[in-house]
Protein backbone atom coordinates (compact mmCIF):
# COMPACT_ATOMS: atom_id res chain seq x y z
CA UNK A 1 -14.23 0.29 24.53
CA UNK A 2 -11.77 1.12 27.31
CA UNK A 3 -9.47 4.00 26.75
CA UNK A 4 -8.22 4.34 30.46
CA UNK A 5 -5.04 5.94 31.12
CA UNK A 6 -2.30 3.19 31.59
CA UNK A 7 -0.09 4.14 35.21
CA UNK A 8 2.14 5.99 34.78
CA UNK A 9 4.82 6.46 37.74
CA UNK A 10 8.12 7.85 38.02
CA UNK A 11 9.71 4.78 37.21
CA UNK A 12 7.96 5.23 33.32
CA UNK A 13 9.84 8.58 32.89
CA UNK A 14 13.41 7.14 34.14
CA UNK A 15 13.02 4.74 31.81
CA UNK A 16 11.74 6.49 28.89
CA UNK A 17 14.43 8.97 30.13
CA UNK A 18 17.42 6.37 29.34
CA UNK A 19 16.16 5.42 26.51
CA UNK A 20 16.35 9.16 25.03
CA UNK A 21 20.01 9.08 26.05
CA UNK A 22 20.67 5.84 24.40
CA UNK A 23 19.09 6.55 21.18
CA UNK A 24 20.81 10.05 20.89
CA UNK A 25 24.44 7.83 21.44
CA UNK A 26 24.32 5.58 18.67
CA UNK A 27 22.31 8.83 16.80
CA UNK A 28 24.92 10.93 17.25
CA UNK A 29 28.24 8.57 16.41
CA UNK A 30 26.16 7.23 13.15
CA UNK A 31 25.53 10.94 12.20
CA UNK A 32 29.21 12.07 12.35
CA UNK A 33 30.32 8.73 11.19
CA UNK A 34 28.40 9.02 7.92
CA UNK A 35 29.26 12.79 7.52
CA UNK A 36 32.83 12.11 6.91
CA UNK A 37 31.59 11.26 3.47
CA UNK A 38 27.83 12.61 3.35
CA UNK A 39 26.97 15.72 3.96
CA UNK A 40 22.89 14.72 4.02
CA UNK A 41 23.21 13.86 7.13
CA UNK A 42 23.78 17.16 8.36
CA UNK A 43 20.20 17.57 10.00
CA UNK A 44 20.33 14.29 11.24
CA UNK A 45 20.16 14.72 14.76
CA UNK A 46 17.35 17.93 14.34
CA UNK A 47 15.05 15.78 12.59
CA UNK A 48 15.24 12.94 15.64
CA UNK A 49 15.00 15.25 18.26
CA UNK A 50 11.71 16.78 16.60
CA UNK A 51 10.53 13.38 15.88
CA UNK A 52 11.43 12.17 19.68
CA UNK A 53 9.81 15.59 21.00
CA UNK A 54 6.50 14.98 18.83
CA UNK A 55 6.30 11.69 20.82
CA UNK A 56 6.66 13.28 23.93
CA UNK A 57 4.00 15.98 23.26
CA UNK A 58 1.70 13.63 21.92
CA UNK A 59 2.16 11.32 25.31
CA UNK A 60 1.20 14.22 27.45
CA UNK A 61 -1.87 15.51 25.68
CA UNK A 62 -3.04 12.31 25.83
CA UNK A 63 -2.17 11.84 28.96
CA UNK A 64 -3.00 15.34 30.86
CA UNK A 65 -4.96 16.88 28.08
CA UNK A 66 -7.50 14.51 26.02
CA UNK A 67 -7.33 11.98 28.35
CA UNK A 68 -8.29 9.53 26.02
CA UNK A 69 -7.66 8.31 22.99
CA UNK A 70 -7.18 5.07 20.54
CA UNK A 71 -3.46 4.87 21.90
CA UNK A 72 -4.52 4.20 25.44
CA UNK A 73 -6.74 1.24 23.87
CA UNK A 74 -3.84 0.35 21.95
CA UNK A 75 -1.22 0.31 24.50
CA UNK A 76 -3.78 -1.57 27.68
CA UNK A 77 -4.34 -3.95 24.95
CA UNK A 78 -0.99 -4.94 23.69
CA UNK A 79 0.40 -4.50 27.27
CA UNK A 80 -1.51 -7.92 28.25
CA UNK A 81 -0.62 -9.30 24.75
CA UNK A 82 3.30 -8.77 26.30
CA UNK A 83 2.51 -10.86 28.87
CA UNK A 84 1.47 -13.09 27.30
CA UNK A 85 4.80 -13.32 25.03
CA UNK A 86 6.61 -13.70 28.53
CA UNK A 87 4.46 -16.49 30.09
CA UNK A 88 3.37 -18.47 27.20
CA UNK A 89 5.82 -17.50 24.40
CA UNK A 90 4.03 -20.34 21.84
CA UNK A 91 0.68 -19.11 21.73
CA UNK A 92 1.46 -15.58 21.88
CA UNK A 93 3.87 -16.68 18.91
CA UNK A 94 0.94 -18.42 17.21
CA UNK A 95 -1.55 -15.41 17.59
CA UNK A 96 1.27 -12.70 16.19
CA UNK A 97 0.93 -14.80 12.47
CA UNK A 98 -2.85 -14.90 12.79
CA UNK A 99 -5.70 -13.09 11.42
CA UNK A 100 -8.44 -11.77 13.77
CA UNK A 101 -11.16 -13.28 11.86
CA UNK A 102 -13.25 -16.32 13.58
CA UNK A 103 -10.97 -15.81 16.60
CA UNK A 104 -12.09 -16.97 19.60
CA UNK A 105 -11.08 -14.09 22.16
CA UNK A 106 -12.81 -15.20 25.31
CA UNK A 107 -9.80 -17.97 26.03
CA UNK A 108 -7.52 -14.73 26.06
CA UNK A 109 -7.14 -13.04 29.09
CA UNK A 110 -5.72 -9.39 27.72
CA UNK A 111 -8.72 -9.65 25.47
CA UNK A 112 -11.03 -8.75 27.79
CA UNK A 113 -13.15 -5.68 27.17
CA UNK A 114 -11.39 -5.38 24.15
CA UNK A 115 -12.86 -8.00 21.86
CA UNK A 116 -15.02 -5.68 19.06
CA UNK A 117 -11.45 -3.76 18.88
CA UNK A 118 -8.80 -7.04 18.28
CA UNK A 119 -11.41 -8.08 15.93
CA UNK A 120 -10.52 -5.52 13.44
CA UNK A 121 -6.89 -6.60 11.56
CA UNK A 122 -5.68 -2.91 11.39
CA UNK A 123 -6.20 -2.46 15.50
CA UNK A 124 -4.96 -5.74 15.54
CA UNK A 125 -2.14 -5.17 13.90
CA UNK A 126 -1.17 -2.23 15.78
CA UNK A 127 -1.11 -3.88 18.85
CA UNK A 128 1.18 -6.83 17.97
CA UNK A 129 3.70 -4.28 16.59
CA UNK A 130 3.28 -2.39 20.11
CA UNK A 131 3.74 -5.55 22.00
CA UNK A 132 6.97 -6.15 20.40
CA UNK A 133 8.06 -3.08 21.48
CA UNK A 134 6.61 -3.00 24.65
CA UNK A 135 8.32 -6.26 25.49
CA UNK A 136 11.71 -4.35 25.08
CA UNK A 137 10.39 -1.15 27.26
CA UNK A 138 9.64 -2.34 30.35
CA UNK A 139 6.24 -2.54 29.49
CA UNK A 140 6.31 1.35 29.54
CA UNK A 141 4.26 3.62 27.92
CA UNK A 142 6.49 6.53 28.14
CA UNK A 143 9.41 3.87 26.63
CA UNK A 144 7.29 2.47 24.19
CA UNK A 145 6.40 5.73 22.46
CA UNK A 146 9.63 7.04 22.50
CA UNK A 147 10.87 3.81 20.36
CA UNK A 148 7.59 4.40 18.10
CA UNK A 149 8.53 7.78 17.37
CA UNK A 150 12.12 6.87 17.08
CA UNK A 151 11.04 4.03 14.41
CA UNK A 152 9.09 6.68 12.82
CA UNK A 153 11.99 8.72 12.00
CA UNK A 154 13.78 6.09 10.34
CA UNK A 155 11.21 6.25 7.13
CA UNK A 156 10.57 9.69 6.90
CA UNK A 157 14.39 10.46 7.24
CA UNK A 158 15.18 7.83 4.25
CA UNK A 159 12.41 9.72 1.89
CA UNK A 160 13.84 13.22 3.04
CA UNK A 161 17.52 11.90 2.38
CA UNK A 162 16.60 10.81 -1.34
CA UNK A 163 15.07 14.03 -2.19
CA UNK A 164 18.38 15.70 -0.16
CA UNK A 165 20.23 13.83 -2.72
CA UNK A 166 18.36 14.82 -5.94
CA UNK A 167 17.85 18.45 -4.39
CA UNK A 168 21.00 18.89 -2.33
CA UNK A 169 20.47 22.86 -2.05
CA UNK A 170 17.24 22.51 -0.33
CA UNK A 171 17.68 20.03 2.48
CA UNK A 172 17.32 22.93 4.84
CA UNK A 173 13.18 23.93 2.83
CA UNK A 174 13.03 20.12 2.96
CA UNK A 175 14.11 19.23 6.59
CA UNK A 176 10.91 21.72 7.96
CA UNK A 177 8.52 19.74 5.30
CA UNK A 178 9.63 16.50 6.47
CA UNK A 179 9.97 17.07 10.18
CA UNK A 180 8.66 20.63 11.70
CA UNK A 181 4.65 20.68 10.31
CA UNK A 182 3.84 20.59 13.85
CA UNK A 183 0.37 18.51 13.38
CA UNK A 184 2.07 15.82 11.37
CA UNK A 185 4.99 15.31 13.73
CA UNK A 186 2.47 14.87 16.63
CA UNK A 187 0.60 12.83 15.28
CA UNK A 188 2.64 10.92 13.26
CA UNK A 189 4.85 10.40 16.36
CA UNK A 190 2.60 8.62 19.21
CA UNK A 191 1.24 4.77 19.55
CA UNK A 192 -0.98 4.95 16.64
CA UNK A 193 -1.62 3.63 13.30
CA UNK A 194 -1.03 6.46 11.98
CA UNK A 195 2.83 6.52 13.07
CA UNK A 196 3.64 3.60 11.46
CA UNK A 197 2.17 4.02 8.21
CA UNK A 198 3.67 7.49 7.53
CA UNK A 199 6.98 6.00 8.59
CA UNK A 200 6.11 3.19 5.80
CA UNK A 201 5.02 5.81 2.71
CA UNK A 202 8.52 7.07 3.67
CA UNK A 203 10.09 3.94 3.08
CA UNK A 204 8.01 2.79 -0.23
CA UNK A 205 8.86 6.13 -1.46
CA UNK A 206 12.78 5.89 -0.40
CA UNK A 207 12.98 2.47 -2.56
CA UNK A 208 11.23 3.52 -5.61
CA UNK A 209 13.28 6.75 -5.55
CA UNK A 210 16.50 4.18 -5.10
CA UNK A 211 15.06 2.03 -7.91
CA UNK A 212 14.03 4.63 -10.35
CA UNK A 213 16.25 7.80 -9.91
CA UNK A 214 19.45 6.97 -7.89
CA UNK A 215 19.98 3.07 -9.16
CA UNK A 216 21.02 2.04 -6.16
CA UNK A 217 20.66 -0.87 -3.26
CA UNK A 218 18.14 -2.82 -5.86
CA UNK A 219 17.75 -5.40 -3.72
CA UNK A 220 17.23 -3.47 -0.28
CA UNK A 221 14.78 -1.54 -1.96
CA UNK A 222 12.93 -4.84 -3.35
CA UNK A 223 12.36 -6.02 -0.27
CA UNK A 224 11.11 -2.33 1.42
CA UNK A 225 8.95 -1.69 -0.66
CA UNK A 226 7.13 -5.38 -0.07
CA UNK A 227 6.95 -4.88 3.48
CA UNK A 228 6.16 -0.90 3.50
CA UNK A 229 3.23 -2.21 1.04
CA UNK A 230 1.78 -5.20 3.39
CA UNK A 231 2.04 -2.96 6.40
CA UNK A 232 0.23 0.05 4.99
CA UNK A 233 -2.29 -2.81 3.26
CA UNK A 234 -2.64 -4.16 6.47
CA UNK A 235 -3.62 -0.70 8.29
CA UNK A 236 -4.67 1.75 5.84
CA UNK A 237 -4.98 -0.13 2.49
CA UNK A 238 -6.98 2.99 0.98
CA UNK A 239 -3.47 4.72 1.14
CA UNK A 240 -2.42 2.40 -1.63
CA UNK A 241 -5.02 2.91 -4.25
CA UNK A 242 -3.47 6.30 -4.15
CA UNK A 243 -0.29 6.08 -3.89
CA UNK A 244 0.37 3.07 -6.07
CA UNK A 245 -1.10 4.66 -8.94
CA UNK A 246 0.78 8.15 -8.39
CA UNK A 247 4.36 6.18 -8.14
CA UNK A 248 3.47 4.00 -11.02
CA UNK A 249 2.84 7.17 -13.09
CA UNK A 250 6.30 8.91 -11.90
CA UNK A 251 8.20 5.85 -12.81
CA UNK A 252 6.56 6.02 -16.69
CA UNK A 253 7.57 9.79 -16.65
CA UNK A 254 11.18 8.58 -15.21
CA UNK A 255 11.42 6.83 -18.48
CA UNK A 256 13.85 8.89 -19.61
CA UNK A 257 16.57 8.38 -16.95
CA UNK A 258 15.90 4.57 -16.70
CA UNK A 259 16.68 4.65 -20.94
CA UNK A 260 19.09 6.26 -22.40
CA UNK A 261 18.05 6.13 -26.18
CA UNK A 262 15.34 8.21 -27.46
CA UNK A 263 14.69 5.68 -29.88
CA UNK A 264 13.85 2.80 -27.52
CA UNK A 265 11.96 5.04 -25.17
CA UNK A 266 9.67 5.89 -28.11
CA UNK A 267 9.44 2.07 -28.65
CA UNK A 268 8.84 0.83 -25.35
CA UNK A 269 6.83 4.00 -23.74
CA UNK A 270 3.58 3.21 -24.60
CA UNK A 271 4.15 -0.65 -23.18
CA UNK A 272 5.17 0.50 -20.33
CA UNK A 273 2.12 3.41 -19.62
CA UNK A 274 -0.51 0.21 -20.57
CA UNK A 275 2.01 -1.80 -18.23
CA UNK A 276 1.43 0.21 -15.68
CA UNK A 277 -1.84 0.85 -15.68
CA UNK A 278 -3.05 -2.60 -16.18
CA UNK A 279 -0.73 -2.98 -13.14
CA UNK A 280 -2.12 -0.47 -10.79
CA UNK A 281 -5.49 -1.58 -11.84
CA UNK A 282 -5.01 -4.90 -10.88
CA UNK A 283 -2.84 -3.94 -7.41
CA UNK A 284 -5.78 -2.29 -6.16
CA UNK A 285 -8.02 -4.81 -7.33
CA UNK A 286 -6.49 -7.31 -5.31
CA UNK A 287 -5.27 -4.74 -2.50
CA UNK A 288 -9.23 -4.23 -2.32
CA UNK A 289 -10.44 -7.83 -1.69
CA UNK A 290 -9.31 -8.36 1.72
CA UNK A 291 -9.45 -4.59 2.53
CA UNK A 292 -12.75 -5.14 4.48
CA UNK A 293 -14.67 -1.77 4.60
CA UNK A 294 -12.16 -0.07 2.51
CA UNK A 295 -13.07 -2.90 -0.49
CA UNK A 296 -13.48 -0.50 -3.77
CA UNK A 297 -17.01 -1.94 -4.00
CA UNK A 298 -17.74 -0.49 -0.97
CA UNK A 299 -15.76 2.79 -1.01
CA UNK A 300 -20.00 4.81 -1.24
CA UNK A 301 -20.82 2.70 2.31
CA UNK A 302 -17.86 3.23 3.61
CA UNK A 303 -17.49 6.93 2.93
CA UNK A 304 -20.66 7.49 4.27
CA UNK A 305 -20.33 5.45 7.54
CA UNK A 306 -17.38 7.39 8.80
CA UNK A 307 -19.16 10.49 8.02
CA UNK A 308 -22.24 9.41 9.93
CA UNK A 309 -19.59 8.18 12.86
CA UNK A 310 -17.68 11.57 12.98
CA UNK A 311 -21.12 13.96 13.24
CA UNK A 312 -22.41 11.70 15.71
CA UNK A 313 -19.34 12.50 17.81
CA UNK A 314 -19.08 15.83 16.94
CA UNK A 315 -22.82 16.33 18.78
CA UNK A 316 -22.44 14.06 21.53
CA UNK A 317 -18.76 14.95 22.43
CA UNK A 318 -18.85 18.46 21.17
CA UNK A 319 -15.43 18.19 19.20
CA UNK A 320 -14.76 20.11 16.43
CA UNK A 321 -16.55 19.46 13.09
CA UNK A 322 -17.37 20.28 9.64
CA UNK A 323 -19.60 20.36 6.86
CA UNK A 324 -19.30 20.30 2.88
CA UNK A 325 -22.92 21.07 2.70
CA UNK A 326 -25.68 18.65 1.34
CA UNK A 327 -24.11 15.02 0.47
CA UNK A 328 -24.50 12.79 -1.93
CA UNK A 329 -22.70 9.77 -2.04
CA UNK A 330 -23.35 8.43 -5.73
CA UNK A 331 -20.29 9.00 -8.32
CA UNK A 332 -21.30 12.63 -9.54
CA UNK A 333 -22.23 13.80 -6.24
CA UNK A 334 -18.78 13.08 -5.12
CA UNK A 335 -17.15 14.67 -7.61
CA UNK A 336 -19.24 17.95 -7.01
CA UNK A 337 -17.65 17.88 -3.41
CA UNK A 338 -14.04 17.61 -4.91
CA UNK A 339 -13.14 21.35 -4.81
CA UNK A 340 -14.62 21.66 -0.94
CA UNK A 341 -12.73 18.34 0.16
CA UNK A 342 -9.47 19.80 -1.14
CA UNK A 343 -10.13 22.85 0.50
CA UNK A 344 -11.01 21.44 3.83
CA UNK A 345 -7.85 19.75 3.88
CA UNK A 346 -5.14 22.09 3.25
CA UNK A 347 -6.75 25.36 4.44
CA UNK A 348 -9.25 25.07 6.90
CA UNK A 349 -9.66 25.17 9.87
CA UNK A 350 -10.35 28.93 9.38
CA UNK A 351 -9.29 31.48 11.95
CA UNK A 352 -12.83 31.81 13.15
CA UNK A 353 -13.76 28.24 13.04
CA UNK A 354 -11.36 27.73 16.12
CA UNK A 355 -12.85 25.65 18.97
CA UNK A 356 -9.76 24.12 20.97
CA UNK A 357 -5.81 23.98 21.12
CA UNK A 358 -5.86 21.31 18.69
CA UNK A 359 -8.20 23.04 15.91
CA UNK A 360 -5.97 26.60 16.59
CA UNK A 361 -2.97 24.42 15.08
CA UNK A 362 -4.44 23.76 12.57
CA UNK A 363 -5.88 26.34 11.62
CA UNK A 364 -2.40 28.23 12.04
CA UNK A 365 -0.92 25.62 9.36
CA UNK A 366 -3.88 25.85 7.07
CA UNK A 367 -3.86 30.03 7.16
CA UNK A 368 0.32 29.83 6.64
CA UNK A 369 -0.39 27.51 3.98
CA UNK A 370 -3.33 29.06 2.17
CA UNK A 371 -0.83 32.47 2.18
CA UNK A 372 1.76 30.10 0.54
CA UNK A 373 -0.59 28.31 -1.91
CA UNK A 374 -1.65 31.84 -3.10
CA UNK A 375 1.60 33.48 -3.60
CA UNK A 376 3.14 31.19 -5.39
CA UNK A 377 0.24 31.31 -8.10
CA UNK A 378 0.71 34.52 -8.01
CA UNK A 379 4.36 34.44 -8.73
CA UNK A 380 3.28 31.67 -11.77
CA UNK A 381 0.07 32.58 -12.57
CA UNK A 382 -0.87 30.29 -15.77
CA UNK A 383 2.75 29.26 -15.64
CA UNK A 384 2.21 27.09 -13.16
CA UNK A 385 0.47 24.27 -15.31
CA UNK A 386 3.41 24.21 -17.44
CA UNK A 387 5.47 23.76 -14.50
CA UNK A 388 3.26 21.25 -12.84
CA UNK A 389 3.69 18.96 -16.37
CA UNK A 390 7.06 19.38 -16.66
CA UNK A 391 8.59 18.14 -13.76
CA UNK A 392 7.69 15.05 -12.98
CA UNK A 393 8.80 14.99 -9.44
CA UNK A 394 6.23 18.03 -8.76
CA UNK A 395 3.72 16.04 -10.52
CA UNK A 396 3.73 12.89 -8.50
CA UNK A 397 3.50 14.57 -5.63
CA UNK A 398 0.92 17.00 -5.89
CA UNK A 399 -1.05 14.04 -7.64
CA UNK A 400 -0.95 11.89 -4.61
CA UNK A 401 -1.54 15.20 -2.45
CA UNK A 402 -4.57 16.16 -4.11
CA UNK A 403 -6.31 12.96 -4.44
CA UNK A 404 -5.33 11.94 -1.63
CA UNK A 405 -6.41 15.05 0.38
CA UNK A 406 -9.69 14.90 -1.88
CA UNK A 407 -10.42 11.22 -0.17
CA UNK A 408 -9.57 12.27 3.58
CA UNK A 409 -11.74 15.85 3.35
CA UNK A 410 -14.89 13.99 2.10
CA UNK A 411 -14.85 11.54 4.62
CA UNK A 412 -14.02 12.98 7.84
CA UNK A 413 -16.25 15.48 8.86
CA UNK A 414 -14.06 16.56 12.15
CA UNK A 415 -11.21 18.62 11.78
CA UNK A 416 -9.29 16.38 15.07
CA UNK A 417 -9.65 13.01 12.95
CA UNK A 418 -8.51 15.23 9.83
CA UNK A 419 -5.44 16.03 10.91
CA UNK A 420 -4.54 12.68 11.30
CA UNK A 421 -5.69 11.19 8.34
CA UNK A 422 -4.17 13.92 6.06
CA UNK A 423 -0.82 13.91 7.05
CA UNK A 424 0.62 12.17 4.25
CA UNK A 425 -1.25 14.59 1.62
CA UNK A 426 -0.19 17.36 3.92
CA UNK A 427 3.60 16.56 3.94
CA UNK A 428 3.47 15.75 0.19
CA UNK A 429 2.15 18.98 -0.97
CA UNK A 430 4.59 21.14 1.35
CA UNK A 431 6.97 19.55 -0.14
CA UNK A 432 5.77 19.95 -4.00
CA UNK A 433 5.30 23.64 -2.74
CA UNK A 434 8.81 23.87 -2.22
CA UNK A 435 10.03 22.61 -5.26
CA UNK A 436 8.07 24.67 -7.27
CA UNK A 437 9.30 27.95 -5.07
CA UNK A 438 12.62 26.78 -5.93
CA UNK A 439 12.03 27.03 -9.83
CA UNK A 440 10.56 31.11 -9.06
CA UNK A 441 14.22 31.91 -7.22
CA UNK A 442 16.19 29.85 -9.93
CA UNK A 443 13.83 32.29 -12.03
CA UNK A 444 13.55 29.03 -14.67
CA UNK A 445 11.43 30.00 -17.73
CA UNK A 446 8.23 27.43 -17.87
């Protein structure tokens, strides 16, 4: 698969350049536009400019560093798919609202080389979305990812504003969760798939906090949470067996602000928990059947393919790996591996297990965050269950964080494609961290 480095010329960093300035002018007059009468908005312009700067230093790693890489693939690929858009608008039209399955790539020029990667819906998908983009940048890369990361923000700023709005006295804690974990604004930041599905859990979780909490913009939120679901379905549908399941819990333990009588909520509660779960259930069940290798059915396989995938590369291209010992992919073998996958995600790399520039981030995060973890169960000790129970916002998110992280640790086997993969986990579980550091200053009995 080619991964060569598009050309890049001067003319890619004016451009790019001018598009910086013009995003930071209609940034900057909506941010002191809406602070007349929301203060929210305060770190509006921070939160861009780390967003915009993660897109940047992701570009030049990639570019001057790794020198390689899925967004290179991405980018070559959709940069022919542009040109197509501009030459023969009506079949480029007609392949944008198709499915990559039984196409016939051969009669496509940008294609070329690139056929076993368009064949897969998620790359696929990723490189429509790019060539839309593209076709407004010049066909730049340095453009293009500068609108990516810029689209990014827009989702992860709408999640961070609901929880400034529940939480107004930690938007400051909040703002570093959100935007300044320096692996998750990297890579949630560059041409990847993993920028735009971040940027659409922020979203899905914006609207159900709309729906469920604030009561607002119904029908906004109605429609962004259907297309933050079919975009994450169509890239990372594994995200949603998760996630759906977590949010579907923290609306039943809403319940209480959605109904204001204690008597109906008795009533109706335990309709709405079999509700929900029948729900999720079926969600996943149907999320699953045209999931491809992240079907449920084969969630063993697949698990055990991207393991054998990620050693493979770890020997042949000496990157940075890791092991959870002996594996067994049947049911109870995978549970047995639940404390080690957990662990793997949040706090390792260890010091010692540095290799590279990339693993020393993370390693940094994970030590910072182990030191974190600890302290605060320290502070709680057995507390800290009660806690957990008891606030339902906590709850949701360190439920998604933990299964979540439990999926990505036993599957990826190299601490580079970790960091990726975990950065929804990651950014959830700062964030419950924070809430629940809040409760220790408030010095709330639990």
């Amino acid at each position: 698969m080619e991964t060569n480095i598009p050309d890049i010329w001067i003319f890619d960093y004016v451009i790019g350049f001018f598009y910086v300035l013009l995003i930071y002018f209609f940034a900057y007059a909506y941010k002191e536009n809406k602070l007349k009468t929301d203060v929210n908005y305060e770190y509006f312009m921070r939160a861009l400019s780390a967003k915009v700067l993660g897109g940047i230093g992701f570009l030049l790693l990639s570019v001057y560093y790794w020198k390689g890489g899925d967004t290179f693939t991405y980018f070559n690929t959709s940069d022919g798919f542009t040109t197509l858009l501009l030459e023969d608008t009506l079949t480029a039209l007609k392949l944008l609202f198709s499915l990559p399955e039984g196409m016939n790539w051969h009669q496509y020029g940008f294609a070329v080389g690139h056929h076993n990667f368009l064949s897969d819906n998620a790359s696929f998908t990723v490189i429509k979305i790019t060539a839309i983009i593209n076709l407004f940048c010049f066909k730049s890369y340095v453009a293009t990812t500068v609108l990516y990361s810029t689209l990014s923000f827009l989702g992860v700023w709408n999640m961070y504003y609901v929880f400034c709005k529940i939480y107004p006295h930690l938007k400051k804690p909040l703002l570093y969760a959100f935007f300044f974990i320096p692996s998750v604004v990297l890579w949630g930041s560059g041409i990847l798939k993993d920028t735009i599905t971040i940027s659409a859990i922020g979203w899905l979780v914006y609207s159900f906090m709309n729906l469920v909490i604030l009561k607002r913009k119904i029908f906004l939120s109605i429609i962004l949470i259907i297309v933050a679901t079919v975009s994450i379905a169509l890239l990372k549908p594994y995200i949603l067996y998760v996630l759906y399941p977590c949010l579907f819990i923290w609306v039943q333990s809403n319940l209480k602000s959605l109904v204001d009588s204690s008597f109906i909520r008795a009533m109706i509660a335990p309709v709405v928990a079999i509700t929900l779960i029948i729900s999720s259930f079926y969600l996943s069940k149907k999320l699953s059947e045209n999931a491809g290798k992240y079907n449920l059915d084969k969630i063993e396989t697949t698990l055990e393919g991207f393991q054998s995938w990620h050693t493979t590369v770890n020997e042949s291209k000496h990157q940075s790996g890791y092991t959870l010992g002996e594996m067994d992919f049947s049911t109870a073998g995978l549970i047995s591996k639940i404390p080690a996958s957990i662990n793997v995600t949040f706090f390792r790399p260890y010091l010692w297990e540095v290799r590279n520039a990339s693993t020393f981030l993370g390693a940094i995060e994970a030590f910072i965050l182990a030191i974190y973890s600890l302290w605060l169960i320290f502070r709680f000790r057995f507390r800290l269950f009660r806690l957990i129970f008891r606030n339902k916002d906590i709850l949701f998110l360190l439920l998604f964080s933990l299964i979540f992280g439990m999926l990505v640790g036993i599957s990826s086997y190299n601490f580079g494609a970790l960091s990726r993969y975990k950065m929804p986990a990651q950014m959830f579980y700062i964030i419950a961290l924070i809430l629940i550091h809040d409760k220790h200053i408030k010095k709330e009995l639990v």
